[in-house]
Protein backbone atom coordinates (compact mmCIF):
# COMPACT_ATOMS: atom_id res chain seq x y z
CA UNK A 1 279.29 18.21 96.76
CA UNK A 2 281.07 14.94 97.88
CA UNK A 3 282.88 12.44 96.91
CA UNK A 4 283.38 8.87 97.46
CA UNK A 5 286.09 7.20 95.13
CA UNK A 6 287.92 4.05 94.17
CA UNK A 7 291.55 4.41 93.39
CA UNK A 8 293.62 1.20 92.25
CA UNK A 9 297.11 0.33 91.07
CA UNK A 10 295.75 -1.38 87.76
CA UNK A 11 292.83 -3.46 86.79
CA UNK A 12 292.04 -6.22 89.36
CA UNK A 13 294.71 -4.59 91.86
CA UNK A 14 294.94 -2.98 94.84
CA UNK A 15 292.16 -0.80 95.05
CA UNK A 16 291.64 2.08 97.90
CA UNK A 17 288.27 3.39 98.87
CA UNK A 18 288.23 7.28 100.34
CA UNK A 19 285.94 10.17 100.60
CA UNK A 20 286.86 14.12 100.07
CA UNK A 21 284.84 17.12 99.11
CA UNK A 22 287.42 18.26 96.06
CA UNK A 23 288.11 14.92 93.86
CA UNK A 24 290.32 16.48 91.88
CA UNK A 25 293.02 17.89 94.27
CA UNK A 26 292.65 14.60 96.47
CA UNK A 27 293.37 12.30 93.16
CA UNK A 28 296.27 14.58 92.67
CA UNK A 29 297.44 14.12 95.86
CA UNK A 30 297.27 10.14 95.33
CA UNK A 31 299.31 10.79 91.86
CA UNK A 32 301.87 12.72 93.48
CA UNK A 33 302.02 11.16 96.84
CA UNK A 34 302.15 13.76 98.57
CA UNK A 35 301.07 11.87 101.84
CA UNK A 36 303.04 8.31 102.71
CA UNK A 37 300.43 5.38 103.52
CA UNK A 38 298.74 3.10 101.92
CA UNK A 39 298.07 4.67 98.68
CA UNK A 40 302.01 5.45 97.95
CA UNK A 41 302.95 2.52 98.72
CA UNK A 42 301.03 0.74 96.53
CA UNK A 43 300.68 2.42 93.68
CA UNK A 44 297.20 3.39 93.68
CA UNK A 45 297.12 6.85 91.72
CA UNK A 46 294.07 5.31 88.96
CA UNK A 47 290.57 7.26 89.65
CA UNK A 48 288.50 3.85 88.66
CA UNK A 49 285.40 5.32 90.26
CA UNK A 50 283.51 8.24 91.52
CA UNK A 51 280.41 8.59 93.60
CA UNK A 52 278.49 11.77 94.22
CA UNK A 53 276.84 12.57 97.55
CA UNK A 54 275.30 15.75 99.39
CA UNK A 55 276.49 15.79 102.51
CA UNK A 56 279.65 15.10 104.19
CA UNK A 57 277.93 12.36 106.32
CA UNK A 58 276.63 10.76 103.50
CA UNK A 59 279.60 10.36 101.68
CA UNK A 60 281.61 9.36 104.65
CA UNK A 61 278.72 6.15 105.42
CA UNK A 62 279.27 5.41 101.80
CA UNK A 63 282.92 5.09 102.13
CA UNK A 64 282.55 2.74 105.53
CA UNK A 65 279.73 0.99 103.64
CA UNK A 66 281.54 -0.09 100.63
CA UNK A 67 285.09 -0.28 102.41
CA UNK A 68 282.90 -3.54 104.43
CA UNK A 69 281.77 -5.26 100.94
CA UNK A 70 283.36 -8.36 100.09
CA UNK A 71 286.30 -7.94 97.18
CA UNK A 72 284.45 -9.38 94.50
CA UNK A 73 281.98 -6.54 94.59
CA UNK A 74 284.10 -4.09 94.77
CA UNK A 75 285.24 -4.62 91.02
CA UNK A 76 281.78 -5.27 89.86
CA UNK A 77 280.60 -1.63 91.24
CA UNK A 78 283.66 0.05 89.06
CA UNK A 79 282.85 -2.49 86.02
CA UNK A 80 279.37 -1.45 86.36
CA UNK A 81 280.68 2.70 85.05
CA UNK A 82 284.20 1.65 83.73
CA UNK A 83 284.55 -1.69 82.47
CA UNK A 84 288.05 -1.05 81.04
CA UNK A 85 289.33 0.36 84.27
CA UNK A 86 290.16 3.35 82.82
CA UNK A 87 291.49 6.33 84.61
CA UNK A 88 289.20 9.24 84.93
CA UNK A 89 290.88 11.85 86.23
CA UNK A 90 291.59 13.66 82.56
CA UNK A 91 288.18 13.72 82.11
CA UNK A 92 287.06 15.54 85.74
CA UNK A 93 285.69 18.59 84.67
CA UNK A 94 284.79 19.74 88.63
C-alpha cells in the first residue's frame, strides 16, 4: 500500500501534501523532525488526512494532483473525513 497525506500546523494552517509507502514512520518523522525543510519549520506534525493507493505511481500523481488544487479545496477534501481537524496518527493501526 500507499499513501498520500495532508499534514498541517493547526486547523486552517499551513498544510503539507506528501506521499510514502509507511504512513506511520513518515508522520513520525514530521513529529520529530528528523529532516529540516518545510515541514520543521513550520510546524506541520498534524496527520489531517490520509489517502490510500496501490501503486507507487498512483500515489505519487495523487500527491502532484492535489499539491496543483487551489487552497480552498484543499481544506474541503480534509473537512470532507475530519471536520474537526483532528490528528490521526493515534488512531493508525497500519
Amino acid at each position: 500500500m500507499f499513501y498520500v497525506y495532508i499534514v498541517a500546523n493547526r486547523r486552517n494552517g499551513t498544510i503539507y501534501v506528501g506521499s510514502t509507502d509507511d504512513l506511520s514512520r513518515r508522520i513520525w518523522q514530521h513529529r520529530t523532525k528528523a529532516f529540516p525543510g518545510f515541514t520543521a519549520k513550520h510546524g506541520c506534525d498534524r496527520l489531517v488526512w490520509f489517502g490510500v493507493q496501490h501503486t507507487r505511481l498512483a500515489a505519487s500523481a495523487r500527491e502532484r494532483r492535489i499539491k496543483e488544487w487551489k487552497r480552498l479545496w484543499k481544506p474541503r477534501l480534509i473537512e470532507e473525513a475530519n471536520p474537526t481537524w483532528a490528528d490521526l496518527y493515534e488512531t493508525l493501526n497500519l
